[in-house]
N, C-alpha and C. Protein backbone atom coordinates (compact mmCIF):
# COMPACT_ATOMS: atom_id res chain seq x y z
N UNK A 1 -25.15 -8.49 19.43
CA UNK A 1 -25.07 -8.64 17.99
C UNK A 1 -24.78 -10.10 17.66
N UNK A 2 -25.56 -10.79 16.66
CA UNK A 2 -25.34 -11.70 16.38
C UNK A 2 -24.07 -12.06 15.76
N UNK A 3 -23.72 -13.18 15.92
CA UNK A 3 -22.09 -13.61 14.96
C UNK A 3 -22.38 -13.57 13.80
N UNK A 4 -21.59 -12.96 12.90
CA UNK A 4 -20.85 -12.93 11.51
C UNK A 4 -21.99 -14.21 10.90
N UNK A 5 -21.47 -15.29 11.63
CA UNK A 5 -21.28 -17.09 11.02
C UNK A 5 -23.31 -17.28 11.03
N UNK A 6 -23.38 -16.94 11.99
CA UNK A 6 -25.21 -16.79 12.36
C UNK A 6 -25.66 -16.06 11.50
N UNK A 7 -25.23 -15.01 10.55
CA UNK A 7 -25.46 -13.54 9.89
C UNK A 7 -25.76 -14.48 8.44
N UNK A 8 -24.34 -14.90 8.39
CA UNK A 8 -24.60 -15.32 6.71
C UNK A 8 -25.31 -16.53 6.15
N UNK A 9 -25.04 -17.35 7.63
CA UNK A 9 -25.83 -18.85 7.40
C UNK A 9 -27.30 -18.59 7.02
N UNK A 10 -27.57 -17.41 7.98
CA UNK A 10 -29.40 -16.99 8.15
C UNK A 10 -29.72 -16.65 6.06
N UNK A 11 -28.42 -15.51 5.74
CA UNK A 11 -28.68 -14.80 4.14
C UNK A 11 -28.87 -16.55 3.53
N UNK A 12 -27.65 -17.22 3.75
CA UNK A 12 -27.63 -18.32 2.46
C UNK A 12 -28.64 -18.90 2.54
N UNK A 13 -29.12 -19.42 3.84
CA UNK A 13 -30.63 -20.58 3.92
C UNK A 13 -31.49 -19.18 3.23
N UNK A 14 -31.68 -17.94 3.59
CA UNK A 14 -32.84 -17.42 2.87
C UNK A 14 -32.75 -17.34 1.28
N UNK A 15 -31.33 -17.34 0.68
CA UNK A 15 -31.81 -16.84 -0.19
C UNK A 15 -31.65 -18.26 -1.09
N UNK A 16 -31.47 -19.72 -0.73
CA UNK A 16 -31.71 -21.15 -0.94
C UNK A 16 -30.23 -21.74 -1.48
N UNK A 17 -29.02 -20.78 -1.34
CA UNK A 17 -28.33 -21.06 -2.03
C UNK A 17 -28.08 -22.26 -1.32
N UNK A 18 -28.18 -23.21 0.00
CA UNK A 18 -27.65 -24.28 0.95
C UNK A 18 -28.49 -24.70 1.86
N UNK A 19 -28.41 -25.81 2.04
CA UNK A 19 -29.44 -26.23 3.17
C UNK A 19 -28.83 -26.76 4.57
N UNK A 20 -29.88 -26.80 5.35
CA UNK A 20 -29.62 -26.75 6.82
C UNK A 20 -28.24 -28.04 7.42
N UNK A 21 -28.41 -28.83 6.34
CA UNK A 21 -27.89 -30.21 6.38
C UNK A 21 -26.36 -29.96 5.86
N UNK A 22 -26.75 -29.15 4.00
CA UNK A 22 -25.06 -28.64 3.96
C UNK A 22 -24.29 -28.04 5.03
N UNK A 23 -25.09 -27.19 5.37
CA UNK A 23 -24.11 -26.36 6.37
C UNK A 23 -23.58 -27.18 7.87
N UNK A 24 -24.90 -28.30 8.02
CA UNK A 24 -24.35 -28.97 9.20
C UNK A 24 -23.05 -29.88 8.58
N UNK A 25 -23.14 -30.30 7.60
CA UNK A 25 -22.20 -31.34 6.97
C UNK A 25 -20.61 -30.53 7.25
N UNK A 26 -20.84 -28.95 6.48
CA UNK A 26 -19.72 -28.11 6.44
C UNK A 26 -18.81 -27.70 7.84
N UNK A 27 -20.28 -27.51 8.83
CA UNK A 27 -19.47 -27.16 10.04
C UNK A 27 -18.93 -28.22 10.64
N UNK A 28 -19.28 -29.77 10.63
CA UNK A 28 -18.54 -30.83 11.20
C UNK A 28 -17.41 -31.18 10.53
N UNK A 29 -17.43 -30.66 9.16
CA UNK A 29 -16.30 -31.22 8.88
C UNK A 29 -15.20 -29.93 8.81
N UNK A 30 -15.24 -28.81 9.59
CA UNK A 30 -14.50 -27.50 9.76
C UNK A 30 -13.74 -28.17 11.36
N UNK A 31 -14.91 -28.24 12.02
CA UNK A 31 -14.46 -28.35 13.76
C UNK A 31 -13.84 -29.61 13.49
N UNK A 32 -13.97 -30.50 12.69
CA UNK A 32 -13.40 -31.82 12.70
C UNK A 32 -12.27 -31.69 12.84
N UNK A 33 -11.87 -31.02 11.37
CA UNK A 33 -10.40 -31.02 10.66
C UNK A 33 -9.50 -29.61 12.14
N UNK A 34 -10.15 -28.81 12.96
CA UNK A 34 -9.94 -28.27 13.80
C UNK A 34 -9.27 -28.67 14.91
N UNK A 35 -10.03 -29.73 15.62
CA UNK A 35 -10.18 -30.51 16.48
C UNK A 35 -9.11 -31.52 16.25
N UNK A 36 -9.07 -32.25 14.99
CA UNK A 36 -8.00 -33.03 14.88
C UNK A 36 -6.50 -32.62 14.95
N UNK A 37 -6.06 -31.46 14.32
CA UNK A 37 -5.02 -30.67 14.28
C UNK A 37 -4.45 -30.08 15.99
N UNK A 38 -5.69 -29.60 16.58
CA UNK A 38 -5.41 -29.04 18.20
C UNK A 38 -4.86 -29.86 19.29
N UNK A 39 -5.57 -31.51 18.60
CA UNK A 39 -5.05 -32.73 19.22
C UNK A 39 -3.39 -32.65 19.24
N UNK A 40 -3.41 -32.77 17.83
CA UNK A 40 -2.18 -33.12 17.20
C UNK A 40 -0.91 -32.45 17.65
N UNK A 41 -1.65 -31.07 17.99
CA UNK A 41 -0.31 -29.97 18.61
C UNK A 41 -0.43 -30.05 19.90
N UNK A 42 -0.73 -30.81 20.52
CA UNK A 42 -0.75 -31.17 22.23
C UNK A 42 0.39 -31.84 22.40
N UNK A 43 1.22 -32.82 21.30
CA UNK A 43 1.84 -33.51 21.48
C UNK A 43 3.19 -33.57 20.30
N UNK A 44 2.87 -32.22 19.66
CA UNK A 44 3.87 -31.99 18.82
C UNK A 44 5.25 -31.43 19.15
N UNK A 45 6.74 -31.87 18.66
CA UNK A 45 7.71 -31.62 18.89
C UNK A 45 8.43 -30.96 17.74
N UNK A 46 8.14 -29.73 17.61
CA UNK A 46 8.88 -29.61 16.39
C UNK A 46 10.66 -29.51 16.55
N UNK A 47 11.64 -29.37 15.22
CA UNK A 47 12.94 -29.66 15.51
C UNK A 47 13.71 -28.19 14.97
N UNK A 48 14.69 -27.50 15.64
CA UNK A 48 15.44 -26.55 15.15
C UNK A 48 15.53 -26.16 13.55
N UNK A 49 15.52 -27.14 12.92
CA UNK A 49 15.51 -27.36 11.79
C UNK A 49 14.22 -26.94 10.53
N UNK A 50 12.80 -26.69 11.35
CA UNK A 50 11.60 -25.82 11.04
C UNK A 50 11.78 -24.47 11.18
N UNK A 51 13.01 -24.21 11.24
CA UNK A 51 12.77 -22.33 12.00
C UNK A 51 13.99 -22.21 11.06
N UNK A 52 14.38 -22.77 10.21
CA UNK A 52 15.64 -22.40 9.46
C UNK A 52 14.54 -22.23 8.31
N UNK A 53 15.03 -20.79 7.15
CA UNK A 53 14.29 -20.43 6.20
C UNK A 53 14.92 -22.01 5.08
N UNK A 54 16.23 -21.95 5.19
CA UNK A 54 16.81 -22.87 3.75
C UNK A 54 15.87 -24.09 3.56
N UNK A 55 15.42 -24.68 4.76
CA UNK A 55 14.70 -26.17 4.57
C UNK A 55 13.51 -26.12 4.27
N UNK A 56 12.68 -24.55 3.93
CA UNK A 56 11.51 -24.64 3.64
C UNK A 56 11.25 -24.65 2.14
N UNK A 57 10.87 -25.16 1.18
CA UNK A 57 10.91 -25.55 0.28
C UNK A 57 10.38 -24.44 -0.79
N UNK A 58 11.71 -23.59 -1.67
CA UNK A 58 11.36 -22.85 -2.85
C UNK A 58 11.89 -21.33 -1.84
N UNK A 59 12.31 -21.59 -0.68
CA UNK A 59 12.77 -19.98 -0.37
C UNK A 59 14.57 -20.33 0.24
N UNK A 60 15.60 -19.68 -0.30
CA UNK A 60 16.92 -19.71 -0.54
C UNK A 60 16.98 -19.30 1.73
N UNK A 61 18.35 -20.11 1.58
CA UNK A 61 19.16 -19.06 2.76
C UNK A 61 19.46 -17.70 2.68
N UNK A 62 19.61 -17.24 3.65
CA UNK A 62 20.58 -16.18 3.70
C UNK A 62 22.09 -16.10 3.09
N UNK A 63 22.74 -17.33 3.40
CA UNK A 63 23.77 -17.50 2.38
C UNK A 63 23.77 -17.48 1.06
N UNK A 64 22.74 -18.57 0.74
CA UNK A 64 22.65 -18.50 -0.62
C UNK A 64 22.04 -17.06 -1.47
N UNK A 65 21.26 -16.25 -1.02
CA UNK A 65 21.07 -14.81 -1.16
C UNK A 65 22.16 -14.08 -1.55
N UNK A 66 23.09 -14.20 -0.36
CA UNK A 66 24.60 -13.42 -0.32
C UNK A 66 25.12 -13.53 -1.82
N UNK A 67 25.53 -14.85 -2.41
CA UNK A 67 26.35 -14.78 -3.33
C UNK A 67 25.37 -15.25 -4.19
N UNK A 68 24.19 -14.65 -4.46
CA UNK A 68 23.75 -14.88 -5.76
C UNK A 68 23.99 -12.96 -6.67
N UNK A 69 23.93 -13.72 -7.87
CA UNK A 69 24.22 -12.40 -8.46
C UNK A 69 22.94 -11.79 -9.39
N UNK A 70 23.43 -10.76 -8.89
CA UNK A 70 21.93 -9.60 -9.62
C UNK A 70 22.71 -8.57 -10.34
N UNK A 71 22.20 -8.75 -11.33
CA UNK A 71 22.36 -7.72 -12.46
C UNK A 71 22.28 -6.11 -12.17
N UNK A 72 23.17 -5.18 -11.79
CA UNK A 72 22.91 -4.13 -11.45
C UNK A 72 21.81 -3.24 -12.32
N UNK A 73 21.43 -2.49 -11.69
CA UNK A 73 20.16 -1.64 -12.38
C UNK A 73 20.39 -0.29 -11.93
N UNK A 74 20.46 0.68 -12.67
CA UNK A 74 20.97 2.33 -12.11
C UNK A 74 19.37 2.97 -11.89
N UNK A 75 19.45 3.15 -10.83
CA UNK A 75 18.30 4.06 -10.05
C UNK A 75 17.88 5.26 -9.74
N UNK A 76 19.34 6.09 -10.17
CA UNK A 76 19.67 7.33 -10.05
C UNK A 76 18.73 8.11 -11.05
N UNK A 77 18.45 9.14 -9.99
CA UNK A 77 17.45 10.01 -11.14
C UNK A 77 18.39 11.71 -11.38
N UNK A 78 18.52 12.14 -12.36
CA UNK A 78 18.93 13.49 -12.21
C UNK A 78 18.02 14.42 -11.61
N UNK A 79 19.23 15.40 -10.79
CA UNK A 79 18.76 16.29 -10.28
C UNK A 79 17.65 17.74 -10.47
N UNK A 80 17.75 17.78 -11.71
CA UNK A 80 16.76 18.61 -12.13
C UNK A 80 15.62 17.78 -12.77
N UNK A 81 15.58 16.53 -12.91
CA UNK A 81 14.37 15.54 -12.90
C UNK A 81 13.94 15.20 -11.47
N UNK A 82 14.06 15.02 -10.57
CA UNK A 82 13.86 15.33 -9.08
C UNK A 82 13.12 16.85 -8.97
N UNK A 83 13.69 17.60 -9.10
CA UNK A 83 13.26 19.26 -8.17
C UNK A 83 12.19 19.29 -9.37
N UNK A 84 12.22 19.01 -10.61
CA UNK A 84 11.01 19.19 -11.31
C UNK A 84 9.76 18.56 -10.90
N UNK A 85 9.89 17.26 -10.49
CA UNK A 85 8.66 16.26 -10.38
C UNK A 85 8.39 16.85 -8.76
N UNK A 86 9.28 16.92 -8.22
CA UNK A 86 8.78 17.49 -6.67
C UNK A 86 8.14 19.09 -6.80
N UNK A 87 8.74 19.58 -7.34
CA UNK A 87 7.42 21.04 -7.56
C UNK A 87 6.63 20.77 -8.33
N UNK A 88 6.63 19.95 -9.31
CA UNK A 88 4.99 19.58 -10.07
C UNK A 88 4.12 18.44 -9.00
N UNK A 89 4.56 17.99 -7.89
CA UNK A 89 4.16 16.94 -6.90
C UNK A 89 3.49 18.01 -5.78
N UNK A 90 4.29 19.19 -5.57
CA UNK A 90 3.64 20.37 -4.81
C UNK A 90 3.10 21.33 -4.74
N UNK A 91 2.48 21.04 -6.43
CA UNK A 91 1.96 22.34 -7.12
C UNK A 91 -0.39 21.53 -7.19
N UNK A 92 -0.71 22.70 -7.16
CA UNK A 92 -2.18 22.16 -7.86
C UNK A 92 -2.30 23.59 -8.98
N UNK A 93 -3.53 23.86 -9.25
CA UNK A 93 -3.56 24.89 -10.58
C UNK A 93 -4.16 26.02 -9.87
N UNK A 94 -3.82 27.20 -10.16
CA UNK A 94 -4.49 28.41 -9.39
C UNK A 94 -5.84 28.36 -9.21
N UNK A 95 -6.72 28.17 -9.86
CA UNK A 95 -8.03 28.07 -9.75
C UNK A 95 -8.12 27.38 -8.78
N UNK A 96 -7.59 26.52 -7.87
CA UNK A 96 -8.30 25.53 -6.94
C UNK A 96 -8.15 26.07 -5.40
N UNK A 97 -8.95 25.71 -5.24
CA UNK A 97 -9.03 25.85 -3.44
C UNK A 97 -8.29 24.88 -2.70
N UNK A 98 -7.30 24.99 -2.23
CA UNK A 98 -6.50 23.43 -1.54
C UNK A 98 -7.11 23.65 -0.10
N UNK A 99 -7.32 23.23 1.09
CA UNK A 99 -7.29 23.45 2.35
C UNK A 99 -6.26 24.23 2.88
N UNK A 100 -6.24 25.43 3.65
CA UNK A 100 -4.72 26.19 4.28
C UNK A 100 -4.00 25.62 4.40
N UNK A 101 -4.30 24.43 5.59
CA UNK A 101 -3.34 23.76 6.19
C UNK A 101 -2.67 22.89 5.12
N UNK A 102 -3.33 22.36 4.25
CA UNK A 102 -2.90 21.56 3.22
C UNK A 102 -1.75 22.11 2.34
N UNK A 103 -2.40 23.30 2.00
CA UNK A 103 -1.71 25.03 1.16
C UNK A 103 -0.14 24.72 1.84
N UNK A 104 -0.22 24.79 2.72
CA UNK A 104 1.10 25.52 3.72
C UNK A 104 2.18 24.16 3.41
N UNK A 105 1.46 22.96 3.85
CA UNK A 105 2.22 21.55 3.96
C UNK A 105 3.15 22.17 2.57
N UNK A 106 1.97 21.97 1.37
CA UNK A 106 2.67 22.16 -0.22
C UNK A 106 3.76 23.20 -0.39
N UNK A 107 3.53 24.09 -0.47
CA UNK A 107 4.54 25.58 -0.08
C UNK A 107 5.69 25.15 0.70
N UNK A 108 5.29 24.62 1.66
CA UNK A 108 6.88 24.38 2.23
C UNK A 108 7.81 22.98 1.82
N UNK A 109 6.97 22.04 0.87
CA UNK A 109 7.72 21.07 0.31
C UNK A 109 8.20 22.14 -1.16
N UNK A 110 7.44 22.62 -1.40
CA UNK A 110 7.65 23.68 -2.51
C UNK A 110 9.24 24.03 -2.25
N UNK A 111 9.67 25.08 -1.22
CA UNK A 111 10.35 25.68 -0.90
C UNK A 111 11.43 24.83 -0.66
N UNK A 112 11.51 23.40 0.29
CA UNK A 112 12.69 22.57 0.22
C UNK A 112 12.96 21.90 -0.94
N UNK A 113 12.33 21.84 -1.54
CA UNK A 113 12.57 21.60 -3.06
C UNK A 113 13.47 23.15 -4.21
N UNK A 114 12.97 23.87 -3.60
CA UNK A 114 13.85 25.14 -4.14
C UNK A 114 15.06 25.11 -3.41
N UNK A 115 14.91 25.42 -2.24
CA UNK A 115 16.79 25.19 -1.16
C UNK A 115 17.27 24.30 -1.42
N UNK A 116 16.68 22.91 -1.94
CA UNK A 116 17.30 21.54 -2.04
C UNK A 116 17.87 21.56 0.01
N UNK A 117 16.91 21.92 0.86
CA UNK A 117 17.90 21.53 1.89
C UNK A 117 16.51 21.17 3.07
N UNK A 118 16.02 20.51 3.62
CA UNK A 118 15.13 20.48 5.17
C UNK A 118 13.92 19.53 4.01
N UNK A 119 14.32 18.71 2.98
CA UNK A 119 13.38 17.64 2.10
C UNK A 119 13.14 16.66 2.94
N UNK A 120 11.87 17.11 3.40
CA UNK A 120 11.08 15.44 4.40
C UNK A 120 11.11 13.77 4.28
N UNK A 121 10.55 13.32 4.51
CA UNK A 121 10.38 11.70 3.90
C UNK A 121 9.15 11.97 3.11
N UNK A 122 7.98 12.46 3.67
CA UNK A 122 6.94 12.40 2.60
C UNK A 122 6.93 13.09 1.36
N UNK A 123 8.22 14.20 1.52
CA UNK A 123 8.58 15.33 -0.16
C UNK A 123 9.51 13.93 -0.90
N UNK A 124 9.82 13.25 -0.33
CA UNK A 124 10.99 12.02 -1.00
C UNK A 124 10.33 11.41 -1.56
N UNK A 125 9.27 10.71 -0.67
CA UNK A 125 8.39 9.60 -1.27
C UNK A 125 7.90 10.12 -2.39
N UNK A 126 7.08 11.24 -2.36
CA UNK A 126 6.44 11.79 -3.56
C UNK A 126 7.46 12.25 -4.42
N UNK A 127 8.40 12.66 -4.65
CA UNK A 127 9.26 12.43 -5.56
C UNK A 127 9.58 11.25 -6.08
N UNK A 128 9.64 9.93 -4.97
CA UNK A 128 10.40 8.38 -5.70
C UNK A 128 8.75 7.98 -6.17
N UNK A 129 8.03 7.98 -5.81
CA UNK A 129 6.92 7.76 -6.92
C UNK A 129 6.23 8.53 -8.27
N UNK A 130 7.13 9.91 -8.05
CA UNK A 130 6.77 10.71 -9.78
C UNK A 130 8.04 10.12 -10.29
N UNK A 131 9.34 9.83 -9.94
CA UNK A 131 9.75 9.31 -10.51
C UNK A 131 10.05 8.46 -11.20
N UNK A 132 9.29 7.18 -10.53
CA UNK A 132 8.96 5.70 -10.88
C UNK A 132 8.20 6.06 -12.35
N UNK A 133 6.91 6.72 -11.81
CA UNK A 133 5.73 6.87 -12.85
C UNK A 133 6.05 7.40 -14.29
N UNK A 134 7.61 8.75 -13.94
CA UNK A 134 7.93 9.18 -15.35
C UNK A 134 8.61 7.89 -16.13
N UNK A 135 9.28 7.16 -15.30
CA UNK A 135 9.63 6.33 -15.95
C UNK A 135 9.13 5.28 -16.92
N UNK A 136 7.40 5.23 -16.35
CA UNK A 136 6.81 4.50 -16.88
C UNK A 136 6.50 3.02 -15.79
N UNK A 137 6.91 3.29 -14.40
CA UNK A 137 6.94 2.27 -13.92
C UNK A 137 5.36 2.56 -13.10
N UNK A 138 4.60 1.35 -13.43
CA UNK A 138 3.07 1.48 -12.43
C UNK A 138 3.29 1.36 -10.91
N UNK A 139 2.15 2.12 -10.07
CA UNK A 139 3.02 2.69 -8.92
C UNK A 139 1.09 2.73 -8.27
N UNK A 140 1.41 1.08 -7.21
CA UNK A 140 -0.18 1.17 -6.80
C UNK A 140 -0.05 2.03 -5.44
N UNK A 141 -0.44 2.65 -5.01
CA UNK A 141 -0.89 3.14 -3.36
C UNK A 141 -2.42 3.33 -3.12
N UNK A 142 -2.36 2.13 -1.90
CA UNK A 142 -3.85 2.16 -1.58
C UNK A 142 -3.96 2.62 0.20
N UNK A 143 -5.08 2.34 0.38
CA UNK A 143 -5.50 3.08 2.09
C UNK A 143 -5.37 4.29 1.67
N UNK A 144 -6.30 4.89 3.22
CA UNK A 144 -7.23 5.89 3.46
C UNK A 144 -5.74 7.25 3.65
N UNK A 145 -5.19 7.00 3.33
CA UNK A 145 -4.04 8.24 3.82
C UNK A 145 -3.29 8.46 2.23
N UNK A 146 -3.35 7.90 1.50
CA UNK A 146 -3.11 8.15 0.28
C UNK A 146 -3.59 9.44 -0.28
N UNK A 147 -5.40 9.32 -0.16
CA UNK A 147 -5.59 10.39 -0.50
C UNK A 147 -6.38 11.64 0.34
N UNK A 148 -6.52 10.93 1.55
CA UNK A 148 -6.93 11.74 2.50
C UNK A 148 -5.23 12.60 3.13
N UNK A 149 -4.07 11.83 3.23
CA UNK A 149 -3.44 12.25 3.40
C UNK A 149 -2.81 12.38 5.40
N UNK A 150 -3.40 11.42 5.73
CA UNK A 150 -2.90 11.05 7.12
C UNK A 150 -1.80 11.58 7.74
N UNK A 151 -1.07 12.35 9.02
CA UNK A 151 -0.34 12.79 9.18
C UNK A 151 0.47 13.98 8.09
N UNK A 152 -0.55 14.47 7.16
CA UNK A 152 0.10 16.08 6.30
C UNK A 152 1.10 14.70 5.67
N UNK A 153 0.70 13.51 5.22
CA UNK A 153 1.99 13.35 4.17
C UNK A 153 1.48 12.77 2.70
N UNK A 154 0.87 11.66 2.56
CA UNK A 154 0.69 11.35 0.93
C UNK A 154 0.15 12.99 -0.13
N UNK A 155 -1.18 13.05 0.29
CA UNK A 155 -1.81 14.11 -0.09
C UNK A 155 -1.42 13.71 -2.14
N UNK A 156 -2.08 12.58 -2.69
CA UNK A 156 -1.96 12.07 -3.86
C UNK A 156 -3.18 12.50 -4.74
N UNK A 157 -4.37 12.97 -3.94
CA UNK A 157 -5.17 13.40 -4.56
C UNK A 157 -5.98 14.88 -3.63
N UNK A 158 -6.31 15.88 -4.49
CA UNK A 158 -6.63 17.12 -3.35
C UNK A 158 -7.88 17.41 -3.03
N UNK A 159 -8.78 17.78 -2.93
CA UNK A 159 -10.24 18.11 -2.86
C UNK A 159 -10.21 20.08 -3.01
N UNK A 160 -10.75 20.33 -3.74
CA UNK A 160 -11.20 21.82 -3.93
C UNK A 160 -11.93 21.84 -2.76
N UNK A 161 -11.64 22.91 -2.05
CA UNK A 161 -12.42 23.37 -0.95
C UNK A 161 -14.10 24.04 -1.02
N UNK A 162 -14.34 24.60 -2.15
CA UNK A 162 -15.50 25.12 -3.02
C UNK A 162 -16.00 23.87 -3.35
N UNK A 163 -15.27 23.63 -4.89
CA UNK A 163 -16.53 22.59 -6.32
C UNK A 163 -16.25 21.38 -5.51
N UNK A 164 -15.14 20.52 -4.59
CA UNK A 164 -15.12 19.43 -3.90
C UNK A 164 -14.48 18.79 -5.43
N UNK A 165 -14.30 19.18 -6.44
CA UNK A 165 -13.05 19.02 -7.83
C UNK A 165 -11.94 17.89 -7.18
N UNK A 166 -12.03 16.97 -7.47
CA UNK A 166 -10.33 16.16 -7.06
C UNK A 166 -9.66 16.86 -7.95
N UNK A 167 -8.00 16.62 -7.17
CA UNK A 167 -7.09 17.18 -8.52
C UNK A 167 -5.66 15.80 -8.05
N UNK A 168 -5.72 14.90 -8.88
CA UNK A 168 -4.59 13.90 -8.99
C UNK A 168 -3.34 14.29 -9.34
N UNK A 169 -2.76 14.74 -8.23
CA UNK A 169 -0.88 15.03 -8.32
C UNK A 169 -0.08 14.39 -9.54
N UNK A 170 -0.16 12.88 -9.33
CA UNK A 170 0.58 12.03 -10.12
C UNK A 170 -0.15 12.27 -11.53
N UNK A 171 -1.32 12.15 -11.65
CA UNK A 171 -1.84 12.11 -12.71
C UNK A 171 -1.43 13.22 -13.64
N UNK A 172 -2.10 14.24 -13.26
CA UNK A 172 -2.18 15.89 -14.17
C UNK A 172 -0.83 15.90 -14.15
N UNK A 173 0.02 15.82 -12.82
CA UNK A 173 0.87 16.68 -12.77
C UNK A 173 2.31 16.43 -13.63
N UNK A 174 2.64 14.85 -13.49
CA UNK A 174 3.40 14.18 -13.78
C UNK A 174 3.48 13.50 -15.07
N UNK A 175 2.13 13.24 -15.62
CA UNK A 175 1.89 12.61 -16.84
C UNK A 175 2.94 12.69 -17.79
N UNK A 176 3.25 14.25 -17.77
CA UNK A 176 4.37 14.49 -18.90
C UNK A 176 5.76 15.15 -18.64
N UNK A 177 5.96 14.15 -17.77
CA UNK A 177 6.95 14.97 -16.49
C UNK A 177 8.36 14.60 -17.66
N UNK A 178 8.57 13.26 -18.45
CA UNK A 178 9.79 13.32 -18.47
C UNK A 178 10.02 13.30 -20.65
């Protein structure tokens, strides 16, 4: 397989956006600035003093962290705002087809959400993000396990097993959670 660099040079000369000369101009002056730098660290000494965060310019110590002061912010959510958003987080609408295995995951976050007792990390998470959201706080999650649901845990969006219907947890479920 040809390289990437061979791939796109070939698209740009075809489609005229650059010529043979730009690109030679571009690649000498890539390996240049390359080449000069590789030199440069052949013979570089850096000093204890590069590996300390304080001396890098615009990011604090650890000390200075310590005694800076932050305005407390209460995070606490009530308890029946919790067990609500977590059974509307483990619920879809009767009409839908969830996958069994999927079915079962839900049901049993269902159920530790009723005992209040054996609540996973992924029944948490999905609770601290309906909670965020009732709040009004925007709440991005991206990658393939979000809504595919990787290891039985995000499961943020469902697929009908029949119509192939998404059904958005956060969305439907939570919208008017608080």
């Amino acid at each position: 397989m040809k390289p990437i660099i061979e791939k796109y040079t070939e698209q740009l000369l075809a489609e005229g956006s650059v010529t043979q000369a730009e690109i030679d101009q571009m690649k000498s002056r890539i390996m240049g600035m390359l080449e000069e730098e590789y030199e440069a660290s052949k013979t570089y000494k850096g000093s204890s003093k590069e590996w300390v965060s304080s001396s890098w310019q615009g990011h604090k110590s650890p000390s200075e962290l310590a005694f800076e002061t932050v305005s407390p912010r209460t995070t606490g959510v009530k308890k029946d705002v919790l067990e609500y958003i977590g059974t509307k987080a483990a619920s879809y609408p009767k009409d839908f087809t969830v996958h069994p295995n999927l079915g079962r995951v839900l049901r049993a976050r269902e159920q530790s959400i009723k005992d209040g007792e054996g609540i996973d990390w992924a029944t948490a998470e999905s609770m601290a993000f309906g909670s965020l959201l009732a709040e009004g706080t925007h709440v991005r999650l991206s990658g393939q396990d979000v809504e595919r649901g990787t290891f039985s845990q995000r499961h943020a969006l469902l697929h009908d097993q029949k119509t192939v219907i998404t059904f958005d947890i956060y969305f439907r479920n939570l919208n008017t959670c608080l």
